[in-house]
C-alpha atoms as a PDB file:
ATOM      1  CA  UNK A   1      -8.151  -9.949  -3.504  1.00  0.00           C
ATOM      2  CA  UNK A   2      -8.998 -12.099  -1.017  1.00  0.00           C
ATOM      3  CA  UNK A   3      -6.107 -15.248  -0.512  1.00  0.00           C
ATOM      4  CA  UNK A   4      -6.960 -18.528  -0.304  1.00  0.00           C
ATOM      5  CA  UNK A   5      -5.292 -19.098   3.272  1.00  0.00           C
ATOM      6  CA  UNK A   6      -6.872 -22.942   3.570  1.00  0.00           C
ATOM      7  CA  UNK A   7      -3.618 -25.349   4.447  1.00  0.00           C
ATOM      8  CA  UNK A   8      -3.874 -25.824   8.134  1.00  0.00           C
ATOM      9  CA  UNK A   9      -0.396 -24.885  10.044  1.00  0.00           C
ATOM     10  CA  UNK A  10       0.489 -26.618  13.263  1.00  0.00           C
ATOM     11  CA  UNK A  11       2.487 -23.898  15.417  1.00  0.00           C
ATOM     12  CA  UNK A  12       2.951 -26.581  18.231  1.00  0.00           C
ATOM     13  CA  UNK A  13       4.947 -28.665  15.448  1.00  0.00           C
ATOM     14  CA  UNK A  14       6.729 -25.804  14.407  1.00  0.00           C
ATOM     15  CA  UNK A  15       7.359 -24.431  18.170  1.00  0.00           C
ATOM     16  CA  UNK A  16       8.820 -27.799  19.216  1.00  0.00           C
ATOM     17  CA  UNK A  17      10.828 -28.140  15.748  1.00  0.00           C
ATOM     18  CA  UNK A  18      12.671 -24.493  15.721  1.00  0.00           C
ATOM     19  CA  UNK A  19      13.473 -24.978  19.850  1.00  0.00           C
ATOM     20  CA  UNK A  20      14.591 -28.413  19.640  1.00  0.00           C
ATOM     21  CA  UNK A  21      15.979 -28.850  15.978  1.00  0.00           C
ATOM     22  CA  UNK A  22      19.492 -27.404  14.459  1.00  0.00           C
ATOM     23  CA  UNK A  23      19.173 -23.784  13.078  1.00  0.00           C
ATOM     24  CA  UNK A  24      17.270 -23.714   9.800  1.00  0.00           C
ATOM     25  CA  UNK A  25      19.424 -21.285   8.151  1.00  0.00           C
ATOM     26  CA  UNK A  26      22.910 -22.153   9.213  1.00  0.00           C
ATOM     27  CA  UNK A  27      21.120 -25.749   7.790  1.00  0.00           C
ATOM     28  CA  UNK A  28      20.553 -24.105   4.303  1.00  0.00           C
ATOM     29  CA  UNK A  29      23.658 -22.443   4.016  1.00  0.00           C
ATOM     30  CA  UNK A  30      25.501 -26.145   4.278  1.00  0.00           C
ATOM     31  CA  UNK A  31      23.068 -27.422   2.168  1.00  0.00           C
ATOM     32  CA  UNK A  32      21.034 -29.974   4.272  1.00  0.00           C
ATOM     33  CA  UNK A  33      18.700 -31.498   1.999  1.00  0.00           C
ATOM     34  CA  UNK A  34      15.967 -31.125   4.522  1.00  0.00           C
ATOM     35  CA  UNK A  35      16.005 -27.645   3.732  1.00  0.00           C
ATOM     36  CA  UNK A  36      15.112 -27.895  -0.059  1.00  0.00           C
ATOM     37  CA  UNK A  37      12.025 -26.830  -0.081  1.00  0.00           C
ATOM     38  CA  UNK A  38      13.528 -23.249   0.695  1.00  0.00           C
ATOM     39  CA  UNK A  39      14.235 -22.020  -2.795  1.00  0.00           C
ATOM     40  CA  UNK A  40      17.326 -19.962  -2.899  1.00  0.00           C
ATOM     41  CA  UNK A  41      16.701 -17.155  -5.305  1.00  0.00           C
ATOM     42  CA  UNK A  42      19.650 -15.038  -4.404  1.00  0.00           C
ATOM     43  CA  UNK A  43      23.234 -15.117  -3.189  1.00  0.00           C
ATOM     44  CA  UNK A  44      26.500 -13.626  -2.483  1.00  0.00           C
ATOM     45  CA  UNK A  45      29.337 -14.382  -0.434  1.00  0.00           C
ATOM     46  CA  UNK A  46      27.646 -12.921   2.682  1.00  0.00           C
ATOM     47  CA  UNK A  47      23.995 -13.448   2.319  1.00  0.00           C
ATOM     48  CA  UNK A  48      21.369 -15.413   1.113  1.00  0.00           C
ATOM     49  CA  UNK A  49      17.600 -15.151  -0.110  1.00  0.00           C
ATOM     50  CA  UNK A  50      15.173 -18.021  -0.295  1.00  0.00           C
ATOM     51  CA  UNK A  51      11.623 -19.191  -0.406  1.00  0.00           C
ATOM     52  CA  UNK A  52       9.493 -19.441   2.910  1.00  0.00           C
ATOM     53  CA  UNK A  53       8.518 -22.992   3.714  1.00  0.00           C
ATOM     54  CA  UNK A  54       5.623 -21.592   5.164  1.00  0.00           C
ATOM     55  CA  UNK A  55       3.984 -18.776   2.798  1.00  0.00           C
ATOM     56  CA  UNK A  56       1.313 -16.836   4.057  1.00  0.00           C
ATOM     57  CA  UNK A  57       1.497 -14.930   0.434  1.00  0.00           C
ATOM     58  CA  UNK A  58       3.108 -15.190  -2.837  1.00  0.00           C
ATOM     59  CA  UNK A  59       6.340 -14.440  -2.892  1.00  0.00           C
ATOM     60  CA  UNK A  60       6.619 -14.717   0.817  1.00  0.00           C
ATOM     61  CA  UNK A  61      10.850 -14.832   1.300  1.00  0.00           C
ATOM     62  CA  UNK A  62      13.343 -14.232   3.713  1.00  0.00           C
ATOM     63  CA  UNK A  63      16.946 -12.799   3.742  1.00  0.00           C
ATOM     64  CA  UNK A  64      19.512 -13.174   6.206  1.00  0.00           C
ATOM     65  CA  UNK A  65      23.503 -13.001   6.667  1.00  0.00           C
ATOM     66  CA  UNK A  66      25.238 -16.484   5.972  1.00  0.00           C
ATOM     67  CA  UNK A  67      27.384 -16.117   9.249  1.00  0.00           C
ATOM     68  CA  UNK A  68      25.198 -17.341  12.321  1.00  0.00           C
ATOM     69  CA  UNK A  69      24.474 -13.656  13.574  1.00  0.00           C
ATOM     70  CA  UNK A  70      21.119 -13.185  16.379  1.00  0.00           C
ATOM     71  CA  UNK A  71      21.374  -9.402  17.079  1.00  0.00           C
ATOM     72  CA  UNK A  72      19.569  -7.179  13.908  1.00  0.00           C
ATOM     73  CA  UNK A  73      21.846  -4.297  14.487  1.00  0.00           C
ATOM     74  CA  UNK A  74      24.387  -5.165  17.525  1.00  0.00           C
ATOM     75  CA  UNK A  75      25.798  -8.701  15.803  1.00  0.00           C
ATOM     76  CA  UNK A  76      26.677  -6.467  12.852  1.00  0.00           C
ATOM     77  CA  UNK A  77      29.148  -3.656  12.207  1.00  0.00           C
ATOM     78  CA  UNK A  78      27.407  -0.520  10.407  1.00  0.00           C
ATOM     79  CA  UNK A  79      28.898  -1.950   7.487  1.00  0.00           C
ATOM     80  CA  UNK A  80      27.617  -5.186   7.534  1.00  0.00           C
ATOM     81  CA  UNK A  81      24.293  -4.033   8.305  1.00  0.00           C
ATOM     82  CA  UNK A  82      23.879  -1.752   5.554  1.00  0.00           C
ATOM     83  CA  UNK A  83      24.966  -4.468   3.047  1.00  0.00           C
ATOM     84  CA  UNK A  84      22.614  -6.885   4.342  1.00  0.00           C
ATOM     85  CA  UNK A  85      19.876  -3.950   4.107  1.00  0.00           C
ATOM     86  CA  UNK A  86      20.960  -3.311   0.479  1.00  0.00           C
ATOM     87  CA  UNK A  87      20.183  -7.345  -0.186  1.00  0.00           C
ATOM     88  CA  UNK A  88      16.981  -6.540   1.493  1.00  0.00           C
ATOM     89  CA  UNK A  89      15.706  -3.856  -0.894  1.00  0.00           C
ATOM     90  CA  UNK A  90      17.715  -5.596  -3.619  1.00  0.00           C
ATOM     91  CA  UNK A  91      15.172  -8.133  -3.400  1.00  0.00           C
ATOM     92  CA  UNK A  92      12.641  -6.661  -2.480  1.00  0.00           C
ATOM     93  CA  UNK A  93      12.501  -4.748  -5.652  1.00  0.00           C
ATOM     94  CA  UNK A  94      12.851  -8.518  -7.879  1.00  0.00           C
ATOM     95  CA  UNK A  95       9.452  -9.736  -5.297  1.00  0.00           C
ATOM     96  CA  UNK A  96       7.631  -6.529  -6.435  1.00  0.00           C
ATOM     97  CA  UNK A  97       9.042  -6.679 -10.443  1.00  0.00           C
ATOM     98  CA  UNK A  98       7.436 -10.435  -9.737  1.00  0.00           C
ATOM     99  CA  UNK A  99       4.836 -10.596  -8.160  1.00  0.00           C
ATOM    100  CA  UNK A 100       1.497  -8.296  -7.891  1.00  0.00           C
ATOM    101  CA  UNK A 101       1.635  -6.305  -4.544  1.00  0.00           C
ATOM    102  CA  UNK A 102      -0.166  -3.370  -2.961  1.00  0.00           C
ATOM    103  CA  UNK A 103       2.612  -3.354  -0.552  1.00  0.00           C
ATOM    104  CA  UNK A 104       5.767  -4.667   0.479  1.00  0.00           C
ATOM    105  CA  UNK A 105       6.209  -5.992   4.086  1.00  0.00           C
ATOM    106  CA  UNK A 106       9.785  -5.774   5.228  1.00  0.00           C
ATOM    107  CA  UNK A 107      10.605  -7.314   8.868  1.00  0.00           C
ATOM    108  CA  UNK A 108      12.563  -9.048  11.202  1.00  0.00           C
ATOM    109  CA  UNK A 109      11.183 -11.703  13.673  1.00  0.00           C
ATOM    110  CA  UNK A 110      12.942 -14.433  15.378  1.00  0.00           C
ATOM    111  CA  UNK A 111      13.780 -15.228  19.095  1.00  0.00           C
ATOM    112  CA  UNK A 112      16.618 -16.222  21.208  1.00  0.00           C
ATOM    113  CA  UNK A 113      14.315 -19.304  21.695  1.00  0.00           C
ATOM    114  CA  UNK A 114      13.894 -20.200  18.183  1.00  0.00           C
ATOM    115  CA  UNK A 115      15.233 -19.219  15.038  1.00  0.00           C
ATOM    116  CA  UNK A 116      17.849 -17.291  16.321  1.00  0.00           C
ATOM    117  CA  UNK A 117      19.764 -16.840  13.280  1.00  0.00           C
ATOM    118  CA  UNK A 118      19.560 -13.165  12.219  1.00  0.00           C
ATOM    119  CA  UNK A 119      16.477 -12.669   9.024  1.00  0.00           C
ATOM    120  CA  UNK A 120      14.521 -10.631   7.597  1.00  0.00           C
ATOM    121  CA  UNK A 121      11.177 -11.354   6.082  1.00  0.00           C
ATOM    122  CA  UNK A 122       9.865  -9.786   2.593  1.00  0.00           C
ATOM    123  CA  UNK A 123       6.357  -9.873   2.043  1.00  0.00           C
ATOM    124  CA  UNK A 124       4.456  -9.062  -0.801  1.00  0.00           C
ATOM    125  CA  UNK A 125       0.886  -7.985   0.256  1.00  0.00           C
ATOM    126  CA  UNK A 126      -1.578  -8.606  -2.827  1.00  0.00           C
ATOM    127  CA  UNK A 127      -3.523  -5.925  -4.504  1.00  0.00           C
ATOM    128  CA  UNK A 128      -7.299  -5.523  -3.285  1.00  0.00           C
ATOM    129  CA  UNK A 129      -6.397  -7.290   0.129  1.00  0.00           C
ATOM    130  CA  UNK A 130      -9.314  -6.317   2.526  1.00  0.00           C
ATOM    131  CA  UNK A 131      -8.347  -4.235   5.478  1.00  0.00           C
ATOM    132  CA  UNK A 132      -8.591  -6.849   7.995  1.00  0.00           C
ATOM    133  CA  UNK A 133      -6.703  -9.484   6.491  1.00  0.00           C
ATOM    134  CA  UNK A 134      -3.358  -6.981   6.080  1.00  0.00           C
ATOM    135  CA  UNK A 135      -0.641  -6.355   8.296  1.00  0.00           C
ATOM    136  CA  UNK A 136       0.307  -8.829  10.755  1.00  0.00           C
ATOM    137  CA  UNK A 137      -2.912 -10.704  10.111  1.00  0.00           C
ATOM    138  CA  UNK A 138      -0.996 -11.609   6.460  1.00  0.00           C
ATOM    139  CA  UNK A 139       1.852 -12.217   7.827  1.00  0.00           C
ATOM    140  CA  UNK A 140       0.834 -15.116  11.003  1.00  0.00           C
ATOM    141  CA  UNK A 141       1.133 -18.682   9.558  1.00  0.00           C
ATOM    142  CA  UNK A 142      -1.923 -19.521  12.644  1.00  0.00           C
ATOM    143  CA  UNK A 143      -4.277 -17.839  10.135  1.00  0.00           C
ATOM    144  CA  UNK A 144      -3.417 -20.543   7.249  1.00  0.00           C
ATOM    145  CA  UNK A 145      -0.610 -21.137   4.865  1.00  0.00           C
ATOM    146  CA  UNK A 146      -1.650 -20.571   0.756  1.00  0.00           C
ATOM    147  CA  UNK A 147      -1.732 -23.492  -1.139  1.00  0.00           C
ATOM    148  CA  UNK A 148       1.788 -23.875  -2.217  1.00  0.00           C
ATOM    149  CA  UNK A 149       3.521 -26.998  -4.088  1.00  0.00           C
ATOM    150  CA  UNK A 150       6.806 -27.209  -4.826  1.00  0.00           C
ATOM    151  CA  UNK A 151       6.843 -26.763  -8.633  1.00  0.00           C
ATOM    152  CA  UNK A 152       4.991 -23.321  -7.996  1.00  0.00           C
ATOM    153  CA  UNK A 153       8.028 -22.205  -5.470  1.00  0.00           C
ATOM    154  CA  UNK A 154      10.853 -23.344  -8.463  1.00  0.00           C
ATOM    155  CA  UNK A 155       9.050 -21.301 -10.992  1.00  0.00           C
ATOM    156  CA  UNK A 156       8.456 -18.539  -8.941  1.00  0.00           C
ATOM    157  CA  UNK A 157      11.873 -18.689  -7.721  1.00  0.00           C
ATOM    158  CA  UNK A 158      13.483 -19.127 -11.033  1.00  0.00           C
ATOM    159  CA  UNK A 159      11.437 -15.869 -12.063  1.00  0.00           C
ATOM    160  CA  UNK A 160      13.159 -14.012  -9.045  1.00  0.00           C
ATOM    161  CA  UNK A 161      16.565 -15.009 -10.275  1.00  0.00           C
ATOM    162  CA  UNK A 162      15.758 -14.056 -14.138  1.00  0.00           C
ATOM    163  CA  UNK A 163      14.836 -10.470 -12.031  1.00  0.00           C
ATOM    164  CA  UNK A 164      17.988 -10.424  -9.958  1.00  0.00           C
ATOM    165  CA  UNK A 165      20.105 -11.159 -12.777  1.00  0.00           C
END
């Protein structure tokens, strides 16, 4: 399968927005209503799970502790961290009941620079992907966004949630 990576992504935008602007998901987690567009598909009292804004492939989410954390495994006692890496697989396992995928991508990114805030990415590679387009390739917004409207992210999201339930 070969994606349809055609919406154009402006990573100077983006650079200047996550450096400059307040923390995107400390801005979900109070419910800014910039931050719609994020589906939430899952949550507890400690973490959350929503839609990218910026898919690079269906299904594209991210998970991440509620609390403002930046370290992956010194901001978090061993405790912590294994319940946020139980949330991880938990939905993980919903994306893959969901959505067609050869392979699951499971990572976390973010800088002291810009989105700080403590996430993990889950991404759903499709079936029949060639090679060269897998891997971090899939994964870097500068290579195209999908096509991706809102409506598509609610139903997809609300199919996560039936799965999670």
């Amino acid at each position: 399968m070969d994606l349809e990576r055609n919406v154009p992504f402006d990573i100077q935008e983006y650079e200047a927005r996550v450096r400059s602007g307040p923390c995107f998901i400390c801005a979900i987690v109070a419910g800014d209503p910039a931050y719609a567009d994020e589906q939430i598909v899952y949550e507890d009292d400690r973490h959350l799970a929503f839609l990218s804004r910026y898919p690079t492939l269906p299904g594209y989410l991210l998970v991440s502790p509620k609390q403002h954390v930046e370290h992956v495994v010194r901001d978090l006692a061993e405790d912590a961290y294994l319940a946020l890496m139980g949330v991880v697989r938990k939905v993980a396992l919903a994306v893959e009941s969901v959505v067609p995928s050869e392979r699951t991508y499971l990572l976390s990114l973010g800088s002291q620079q810009g989105n700080a805030h403590l996430h993990w990415h889950v991404a759903p590679l499709p079936p029949g992907t060639p090679y060269a387009k897998q891997q971090y390739h899939a994964l870097m917004s500068e290579n195209g966004l999908i096509p991706w409207s809102r409506s598509q992210a609610e139903d997809l999201a609300a199919r996560l949630r039936a799965a999670l339930a």
